[in-house]
N, C-alpha and C. Protein backbone atom coordinates (compact mmCIF):
# COMPACT_ATOMS: atom_id res chain seq x y z
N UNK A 1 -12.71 -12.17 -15.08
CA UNK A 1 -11.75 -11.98 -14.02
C UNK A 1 -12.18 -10.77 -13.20
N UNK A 2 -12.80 -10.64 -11.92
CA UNK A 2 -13.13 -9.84 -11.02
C UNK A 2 -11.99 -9.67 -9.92
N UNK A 3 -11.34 -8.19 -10.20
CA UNK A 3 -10.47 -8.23 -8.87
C UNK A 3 -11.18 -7.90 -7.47
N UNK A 4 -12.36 -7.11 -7.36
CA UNK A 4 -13.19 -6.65 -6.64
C UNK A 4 -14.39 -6.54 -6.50
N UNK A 5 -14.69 -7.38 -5.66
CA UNK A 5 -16.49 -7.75 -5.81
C UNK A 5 -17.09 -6.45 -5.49
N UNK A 6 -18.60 -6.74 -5.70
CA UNK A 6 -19.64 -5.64 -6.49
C UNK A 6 -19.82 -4.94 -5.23
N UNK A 7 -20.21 -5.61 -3.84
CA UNK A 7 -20.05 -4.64 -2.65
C UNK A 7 -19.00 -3.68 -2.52
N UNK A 8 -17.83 -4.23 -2.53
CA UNK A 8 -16.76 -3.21 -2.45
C UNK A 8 -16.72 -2.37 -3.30
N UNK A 9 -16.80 -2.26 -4.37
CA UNK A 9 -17.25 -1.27 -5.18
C UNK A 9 -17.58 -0.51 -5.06
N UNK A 10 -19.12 -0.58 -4.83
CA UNK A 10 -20.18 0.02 -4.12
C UNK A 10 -19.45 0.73 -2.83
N UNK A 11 -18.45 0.16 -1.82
CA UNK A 11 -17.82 1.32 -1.07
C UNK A 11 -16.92 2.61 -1.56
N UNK A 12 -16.12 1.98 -2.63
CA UNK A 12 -15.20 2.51 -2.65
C UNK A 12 -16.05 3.99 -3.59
N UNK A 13 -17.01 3.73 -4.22
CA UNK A 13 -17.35 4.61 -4.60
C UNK A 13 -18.11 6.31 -3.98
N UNK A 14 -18.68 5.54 -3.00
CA UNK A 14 -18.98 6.11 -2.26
C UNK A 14 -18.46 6.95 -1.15
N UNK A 15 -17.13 6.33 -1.12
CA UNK A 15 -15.89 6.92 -0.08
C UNK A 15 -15.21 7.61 -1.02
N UNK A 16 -15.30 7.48 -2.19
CA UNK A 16 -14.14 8.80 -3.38
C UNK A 16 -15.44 9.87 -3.39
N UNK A 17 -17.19 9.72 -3.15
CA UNK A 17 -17.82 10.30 -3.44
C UNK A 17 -17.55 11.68 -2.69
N UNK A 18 -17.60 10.97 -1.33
CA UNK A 18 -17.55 11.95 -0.03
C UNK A 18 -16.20 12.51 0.11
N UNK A 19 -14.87 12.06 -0.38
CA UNK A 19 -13.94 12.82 0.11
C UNK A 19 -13.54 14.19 -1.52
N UNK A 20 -14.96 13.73 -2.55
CA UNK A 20 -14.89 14.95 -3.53
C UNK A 20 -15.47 16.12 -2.96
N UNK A 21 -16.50 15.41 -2.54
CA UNK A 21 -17.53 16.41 -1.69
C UNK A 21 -16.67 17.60 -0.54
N UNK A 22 -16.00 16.56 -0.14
CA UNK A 22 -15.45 17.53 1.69
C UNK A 22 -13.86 18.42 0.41
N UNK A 23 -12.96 17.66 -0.61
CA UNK A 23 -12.06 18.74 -0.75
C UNK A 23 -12.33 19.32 -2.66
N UNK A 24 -13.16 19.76 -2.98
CA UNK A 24 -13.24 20.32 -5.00
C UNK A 24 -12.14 20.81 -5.45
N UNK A 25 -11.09 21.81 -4.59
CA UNK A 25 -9.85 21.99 -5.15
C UNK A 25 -8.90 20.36 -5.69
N UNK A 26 -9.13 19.43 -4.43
CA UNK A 26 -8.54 18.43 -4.60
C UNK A 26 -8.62 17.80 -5.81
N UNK A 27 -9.51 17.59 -5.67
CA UNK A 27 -10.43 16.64 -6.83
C UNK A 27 -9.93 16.97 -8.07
N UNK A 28 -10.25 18.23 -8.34
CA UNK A 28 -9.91 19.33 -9.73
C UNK A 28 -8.47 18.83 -10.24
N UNK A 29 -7.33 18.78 -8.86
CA UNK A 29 -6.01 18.64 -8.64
C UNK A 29 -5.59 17.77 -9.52
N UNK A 30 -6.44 16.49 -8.89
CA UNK A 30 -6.20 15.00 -9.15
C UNK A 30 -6.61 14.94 -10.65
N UNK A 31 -7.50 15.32 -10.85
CA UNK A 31 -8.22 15.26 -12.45
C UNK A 31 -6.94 15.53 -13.77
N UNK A 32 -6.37 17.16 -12.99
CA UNK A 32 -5.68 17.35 -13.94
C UNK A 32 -4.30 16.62 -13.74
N UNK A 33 -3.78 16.47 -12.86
CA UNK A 33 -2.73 15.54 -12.59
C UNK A 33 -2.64 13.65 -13.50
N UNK A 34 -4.14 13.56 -13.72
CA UNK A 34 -4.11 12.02 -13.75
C UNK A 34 -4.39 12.13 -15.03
N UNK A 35 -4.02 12.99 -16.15
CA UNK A 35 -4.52 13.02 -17.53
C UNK A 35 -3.28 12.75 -18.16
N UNK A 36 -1.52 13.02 -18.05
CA UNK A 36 -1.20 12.21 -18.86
C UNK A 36 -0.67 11.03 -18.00
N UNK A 37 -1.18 10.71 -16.54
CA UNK A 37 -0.97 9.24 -16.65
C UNK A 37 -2.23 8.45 -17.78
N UNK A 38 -3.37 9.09 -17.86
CA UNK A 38 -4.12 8.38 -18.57
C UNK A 38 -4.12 8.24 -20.03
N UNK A 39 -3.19 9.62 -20.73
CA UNK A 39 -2.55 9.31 -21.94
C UNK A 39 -1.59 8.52 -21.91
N UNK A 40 -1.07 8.29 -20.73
CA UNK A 40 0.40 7.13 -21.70
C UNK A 40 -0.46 5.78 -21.33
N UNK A 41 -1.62 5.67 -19.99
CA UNK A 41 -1.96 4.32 -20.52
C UNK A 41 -2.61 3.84 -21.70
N UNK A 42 -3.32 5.43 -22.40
CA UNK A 42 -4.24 4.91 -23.79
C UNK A 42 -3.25 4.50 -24.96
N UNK A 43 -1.42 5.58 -24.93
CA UNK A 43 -0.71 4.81 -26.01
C UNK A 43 -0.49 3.68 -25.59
N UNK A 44 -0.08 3.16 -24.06
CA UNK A 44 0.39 1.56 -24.30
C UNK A 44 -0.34 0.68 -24.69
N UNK A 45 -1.93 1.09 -24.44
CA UNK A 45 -3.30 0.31 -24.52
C UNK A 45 -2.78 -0.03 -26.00
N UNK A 46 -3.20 1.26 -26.41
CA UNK A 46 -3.00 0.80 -27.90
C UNK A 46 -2.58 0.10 -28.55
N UNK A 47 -0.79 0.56 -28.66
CA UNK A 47 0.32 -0.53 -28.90
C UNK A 47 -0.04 -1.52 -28.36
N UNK A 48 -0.63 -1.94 -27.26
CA UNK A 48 -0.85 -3.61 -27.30
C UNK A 48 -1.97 -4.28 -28.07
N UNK A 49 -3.23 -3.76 -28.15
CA UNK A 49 -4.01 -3.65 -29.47
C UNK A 49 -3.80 -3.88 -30.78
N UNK A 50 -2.65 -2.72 -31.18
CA UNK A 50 -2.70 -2.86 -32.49
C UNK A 50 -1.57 -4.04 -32.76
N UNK A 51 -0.90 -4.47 -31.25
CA UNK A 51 0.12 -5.69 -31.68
C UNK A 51 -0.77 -7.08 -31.71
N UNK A 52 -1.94 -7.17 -31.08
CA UNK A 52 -2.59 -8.61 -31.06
C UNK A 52 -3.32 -8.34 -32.32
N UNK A 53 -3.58 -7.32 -32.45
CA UNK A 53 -4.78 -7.44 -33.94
C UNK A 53 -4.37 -7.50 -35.60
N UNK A 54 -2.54 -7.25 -35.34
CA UNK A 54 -1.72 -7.72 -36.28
C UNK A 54 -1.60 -9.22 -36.26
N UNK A 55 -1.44 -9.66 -35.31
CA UNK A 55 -1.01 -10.95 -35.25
C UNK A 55 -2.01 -11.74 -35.58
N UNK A 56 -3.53 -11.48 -35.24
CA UNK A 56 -4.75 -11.79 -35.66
C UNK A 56 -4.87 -12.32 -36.71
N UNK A 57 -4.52 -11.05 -37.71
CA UNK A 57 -4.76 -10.47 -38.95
C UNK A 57 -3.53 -11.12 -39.68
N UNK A 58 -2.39 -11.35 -39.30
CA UNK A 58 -1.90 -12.57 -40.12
C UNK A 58 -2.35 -14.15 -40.35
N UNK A 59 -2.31 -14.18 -38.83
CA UNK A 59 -2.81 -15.84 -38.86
C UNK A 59 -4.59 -16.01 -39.52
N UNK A 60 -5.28 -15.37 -39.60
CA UNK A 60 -6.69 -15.09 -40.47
C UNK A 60 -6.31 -14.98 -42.17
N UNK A 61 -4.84 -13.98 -42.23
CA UNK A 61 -4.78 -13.75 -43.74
C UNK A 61 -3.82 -15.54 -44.44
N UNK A 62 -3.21 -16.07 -43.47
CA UNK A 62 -2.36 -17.37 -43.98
C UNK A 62 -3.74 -18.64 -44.06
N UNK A 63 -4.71 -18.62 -42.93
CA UNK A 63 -5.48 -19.46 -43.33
C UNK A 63 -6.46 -18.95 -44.69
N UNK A 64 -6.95 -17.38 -45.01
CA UNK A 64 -7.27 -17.19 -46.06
C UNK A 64 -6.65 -17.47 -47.67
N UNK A 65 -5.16 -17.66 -47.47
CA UNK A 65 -4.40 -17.89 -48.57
C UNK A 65 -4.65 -18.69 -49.02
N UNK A 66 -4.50 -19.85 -47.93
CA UNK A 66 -4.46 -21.51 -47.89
C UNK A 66 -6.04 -22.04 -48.53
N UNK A 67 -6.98 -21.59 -48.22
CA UNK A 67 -8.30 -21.43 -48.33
C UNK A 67 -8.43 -21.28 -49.96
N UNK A 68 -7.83 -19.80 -50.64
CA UNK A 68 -8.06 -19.05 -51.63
C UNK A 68 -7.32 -20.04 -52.91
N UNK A 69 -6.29 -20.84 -52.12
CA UNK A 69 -5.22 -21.39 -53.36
C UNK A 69 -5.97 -22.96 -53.28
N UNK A 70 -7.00 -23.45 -52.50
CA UNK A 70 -7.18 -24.48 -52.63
C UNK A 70 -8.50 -24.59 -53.60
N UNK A 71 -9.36 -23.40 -52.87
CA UNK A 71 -10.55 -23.35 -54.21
C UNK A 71 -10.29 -22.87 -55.53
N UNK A 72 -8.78 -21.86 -55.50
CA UNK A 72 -8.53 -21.87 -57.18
C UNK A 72 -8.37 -23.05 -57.83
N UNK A 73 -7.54 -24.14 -57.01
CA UNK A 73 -7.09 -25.30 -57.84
C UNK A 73 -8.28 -26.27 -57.84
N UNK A 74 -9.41 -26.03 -57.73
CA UNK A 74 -10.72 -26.88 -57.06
C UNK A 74 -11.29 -25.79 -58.55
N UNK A 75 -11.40 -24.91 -58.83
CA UNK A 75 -12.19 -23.80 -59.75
C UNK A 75 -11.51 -24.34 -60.99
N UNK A 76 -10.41 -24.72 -61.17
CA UNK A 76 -9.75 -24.65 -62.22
C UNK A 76 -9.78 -25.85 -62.95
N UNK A 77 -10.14 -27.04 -61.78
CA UNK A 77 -10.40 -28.29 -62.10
C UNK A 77 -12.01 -28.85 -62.81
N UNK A 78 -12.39 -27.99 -61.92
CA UNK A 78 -14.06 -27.81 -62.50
C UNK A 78 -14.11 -27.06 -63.76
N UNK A 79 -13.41 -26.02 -63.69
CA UNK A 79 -13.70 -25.05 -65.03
C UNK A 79 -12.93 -26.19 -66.00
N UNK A 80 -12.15 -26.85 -66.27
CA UNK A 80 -11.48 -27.37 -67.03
C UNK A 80 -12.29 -29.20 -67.24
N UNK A 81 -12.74 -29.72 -66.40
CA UNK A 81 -12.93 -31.05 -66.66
C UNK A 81 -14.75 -30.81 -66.03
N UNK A 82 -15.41 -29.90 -65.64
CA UNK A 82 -16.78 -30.02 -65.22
C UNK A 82 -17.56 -30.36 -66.14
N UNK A 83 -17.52 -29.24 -67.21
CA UNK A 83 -18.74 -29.81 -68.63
C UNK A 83 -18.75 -31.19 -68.64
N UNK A 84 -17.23 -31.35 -69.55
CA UNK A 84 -17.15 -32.59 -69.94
C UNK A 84 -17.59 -34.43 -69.49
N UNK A 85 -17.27 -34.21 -67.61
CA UNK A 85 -17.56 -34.49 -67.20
C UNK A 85 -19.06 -34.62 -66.58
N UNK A 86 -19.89 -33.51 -66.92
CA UNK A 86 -21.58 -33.88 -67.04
C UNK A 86 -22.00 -34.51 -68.23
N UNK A 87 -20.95 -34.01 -69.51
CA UNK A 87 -21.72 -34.85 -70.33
C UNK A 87 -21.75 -36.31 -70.74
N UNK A 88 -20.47 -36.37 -69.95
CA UNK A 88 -20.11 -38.08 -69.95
C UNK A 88 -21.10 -39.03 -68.89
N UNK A 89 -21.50 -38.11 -67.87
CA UNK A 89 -22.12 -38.62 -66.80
C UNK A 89 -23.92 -38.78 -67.59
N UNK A 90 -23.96 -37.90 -68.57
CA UNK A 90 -25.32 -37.52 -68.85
C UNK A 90 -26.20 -37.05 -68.29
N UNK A 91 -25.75 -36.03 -67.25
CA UNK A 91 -26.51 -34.86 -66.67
C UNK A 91 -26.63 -33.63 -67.63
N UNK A 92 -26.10 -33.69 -68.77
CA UNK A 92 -26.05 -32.56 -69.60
C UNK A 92 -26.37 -33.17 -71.27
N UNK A 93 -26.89 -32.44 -72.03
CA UNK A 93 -26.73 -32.69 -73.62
C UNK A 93 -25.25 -32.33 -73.72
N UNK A 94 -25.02 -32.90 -74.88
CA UNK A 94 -23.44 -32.20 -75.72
C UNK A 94 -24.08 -31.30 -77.08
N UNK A 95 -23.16 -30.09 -76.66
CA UNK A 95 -23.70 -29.10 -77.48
C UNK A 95 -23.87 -29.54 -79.23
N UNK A 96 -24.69 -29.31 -80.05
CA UNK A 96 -24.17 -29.78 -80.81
C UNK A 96 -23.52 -28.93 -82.09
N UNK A 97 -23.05 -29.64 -82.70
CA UNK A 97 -21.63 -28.61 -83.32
C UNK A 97 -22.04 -27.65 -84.70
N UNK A 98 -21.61 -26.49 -84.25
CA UNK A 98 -21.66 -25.46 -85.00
C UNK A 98 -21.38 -25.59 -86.57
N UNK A 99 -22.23 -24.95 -87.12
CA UNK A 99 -21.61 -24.99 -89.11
C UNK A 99 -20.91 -23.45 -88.29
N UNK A 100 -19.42 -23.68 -88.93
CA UNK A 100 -18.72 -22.26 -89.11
C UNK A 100 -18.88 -21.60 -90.41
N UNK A 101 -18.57 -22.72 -91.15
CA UNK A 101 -18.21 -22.28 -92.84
C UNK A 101 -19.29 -21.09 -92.89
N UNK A 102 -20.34 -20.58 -93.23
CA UNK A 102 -21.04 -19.73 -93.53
C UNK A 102 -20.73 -18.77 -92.41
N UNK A 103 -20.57 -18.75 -91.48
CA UNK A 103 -19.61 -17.43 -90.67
C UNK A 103 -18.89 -16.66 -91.05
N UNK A 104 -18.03 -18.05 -91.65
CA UNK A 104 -16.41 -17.51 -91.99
C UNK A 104 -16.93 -16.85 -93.73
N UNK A 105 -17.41 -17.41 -93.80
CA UNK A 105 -17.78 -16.45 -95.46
C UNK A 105 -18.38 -15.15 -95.40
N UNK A 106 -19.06 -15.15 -94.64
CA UNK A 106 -19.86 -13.97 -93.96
C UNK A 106 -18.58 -12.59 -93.72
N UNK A 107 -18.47 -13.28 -92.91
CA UNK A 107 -17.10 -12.46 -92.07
C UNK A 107 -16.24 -12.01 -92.90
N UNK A 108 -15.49 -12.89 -93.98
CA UNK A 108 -14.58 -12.84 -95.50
C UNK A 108 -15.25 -11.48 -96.14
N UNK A 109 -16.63 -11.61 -96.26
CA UNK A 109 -17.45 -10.91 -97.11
C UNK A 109 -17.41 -9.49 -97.00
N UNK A 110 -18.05 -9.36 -95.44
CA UNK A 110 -17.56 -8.12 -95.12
C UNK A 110 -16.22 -7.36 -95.27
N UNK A 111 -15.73 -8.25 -94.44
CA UNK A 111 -14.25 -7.89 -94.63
C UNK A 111 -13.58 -7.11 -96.02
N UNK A 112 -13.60 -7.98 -97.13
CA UNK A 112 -13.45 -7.51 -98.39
C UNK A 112 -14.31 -6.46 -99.06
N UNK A 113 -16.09 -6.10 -98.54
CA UNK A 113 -16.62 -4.51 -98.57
C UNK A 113 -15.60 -3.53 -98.33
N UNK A 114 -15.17 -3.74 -96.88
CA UNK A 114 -14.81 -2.64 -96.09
C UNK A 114 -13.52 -2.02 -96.94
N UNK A 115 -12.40 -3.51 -97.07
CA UNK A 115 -11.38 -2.95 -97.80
C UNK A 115 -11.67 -2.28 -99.38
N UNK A 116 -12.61 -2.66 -100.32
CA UNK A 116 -12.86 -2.33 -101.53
C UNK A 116 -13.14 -0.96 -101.17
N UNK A 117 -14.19 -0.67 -100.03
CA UNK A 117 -14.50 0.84 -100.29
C UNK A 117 -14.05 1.64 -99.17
N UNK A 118 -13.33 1.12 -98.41
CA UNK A 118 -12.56 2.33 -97.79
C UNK A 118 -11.23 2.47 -97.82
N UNK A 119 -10.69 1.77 -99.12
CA UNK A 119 -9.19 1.67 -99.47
C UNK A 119 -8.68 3.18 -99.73
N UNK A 120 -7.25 3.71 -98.79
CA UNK A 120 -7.22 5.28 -99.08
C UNK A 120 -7.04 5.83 -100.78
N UNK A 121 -6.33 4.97 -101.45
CA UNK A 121 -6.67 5.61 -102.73
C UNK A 121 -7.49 5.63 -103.43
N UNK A 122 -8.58 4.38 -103.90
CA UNK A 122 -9.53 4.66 -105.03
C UNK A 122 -10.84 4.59 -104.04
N UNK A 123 -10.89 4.18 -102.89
CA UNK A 123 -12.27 3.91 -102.30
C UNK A 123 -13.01 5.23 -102.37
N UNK A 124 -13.07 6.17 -102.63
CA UNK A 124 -13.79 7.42 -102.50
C UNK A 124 -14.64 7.94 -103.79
N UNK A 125 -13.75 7.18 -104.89
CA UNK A 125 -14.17 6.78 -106.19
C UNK A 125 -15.07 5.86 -106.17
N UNK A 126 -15.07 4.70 -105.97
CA UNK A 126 -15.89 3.57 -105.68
C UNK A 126 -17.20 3.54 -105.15
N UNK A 127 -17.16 4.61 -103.64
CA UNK A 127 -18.16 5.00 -103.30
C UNK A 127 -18.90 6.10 -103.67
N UNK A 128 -18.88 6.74 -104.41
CA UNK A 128 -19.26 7.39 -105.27
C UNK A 128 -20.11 6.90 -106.41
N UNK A 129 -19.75 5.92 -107.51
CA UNK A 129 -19.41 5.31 -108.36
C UNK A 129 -21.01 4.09 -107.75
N UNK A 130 -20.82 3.63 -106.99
CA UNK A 130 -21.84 3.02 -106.15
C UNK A 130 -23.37 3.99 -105.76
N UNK A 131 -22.99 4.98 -105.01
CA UNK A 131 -24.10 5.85 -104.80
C UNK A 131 -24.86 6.14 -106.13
N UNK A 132 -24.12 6.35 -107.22
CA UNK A 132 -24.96 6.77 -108.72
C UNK A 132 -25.54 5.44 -109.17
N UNK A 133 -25.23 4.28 -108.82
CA UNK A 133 -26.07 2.91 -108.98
C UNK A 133 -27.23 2.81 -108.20
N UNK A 134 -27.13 3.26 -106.98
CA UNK A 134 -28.07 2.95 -105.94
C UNK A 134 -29.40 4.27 -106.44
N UNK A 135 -28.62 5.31 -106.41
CA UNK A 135 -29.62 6.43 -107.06
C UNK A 135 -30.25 6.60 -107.59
C-alpha cells in the first residue's frame, strides 16, 4: 500500500531539507516537540502488536492442542497394538520367552544373604563367624 509515490518523496524531502537549512532553531523546536507525540504513537503501536500477536498465539496454540491430542491418541495406539501387530504381519520375530524361574531363585538367594547377615541383632555375629571360615 503506497500512499505516496517515490517522486514525491523525493520532493518532499528535499523541501523539509531546505526549510532545516534556512530555520535550526526551528527544526530543534519541532524535534523536541514531536517526541511525545512519537511516544504515545510507539505505546499505541504496541498495544496493537501485542493485541494481534495474542490472538496469533492462540489460534497457533488451539491448532497445536488439536495436533498434540491427536498424535497422543495415534502414539498410544501404536505403543499399545504396534509390536503385536508386526508380529502378526511378520515384519518382526516374536521375542522368544524368557526362563524366569532361575531369576527368581537368584534374586530369592540374594535376598535371603542380605537378610541372614545384615539382620540388626545376630548379623554382626554371623559375619564375623563367616570371616573366620573364609580366613
Amino acid at each position: 500500500m503506497r500512499l505516496v509515490n517515490t517522486p514525491t518523496k523525493g520532493k518532499l524531502v528535499r523541501t523539509a531539507a531546505k526549510t532545516a537549512g534556512k530555520h535550526p532553531n526551528a527544526t530543534w523546536t519541532g524535534v523536541r516537540r514531536s517526541a511525545p507525540a512519537a511516544r504515545l504513537a510507539f505505546k499505541l503501536g504496541r498495544s496493537m502488536y501485542q493485541r494481534r500477536t495474542r490472538r496469533r498465539m492462540q489460534r497457533i496454540g488451539a491448532t497445536a492442542r488439536t495436533t498434540g491430542e491427536w498424535l497422543a491418541a495415534t502414539g498410544e495406539l501404536l505403543a499399545t497394538y504396534g509390536p503385536q501387530a508386526a508380529q502378526e504381519l511378520g515384519l518382526v520375530e516374536a521375542p522368544k520367552p524368557k526362563r524366569t524361574a532361575p531369576r527368581f531363585v537368584a534374586g530369592v538367594a540374594v535376598g535371603a544373604g542380605v537378610v541372614y547377615f545384615f539382620e540388626p541383632e545376630r548379623g554382626r555375629v554371623r559375619r564375623e563367624k563367616l570371616l573366620e571360615l573364609v580366613a
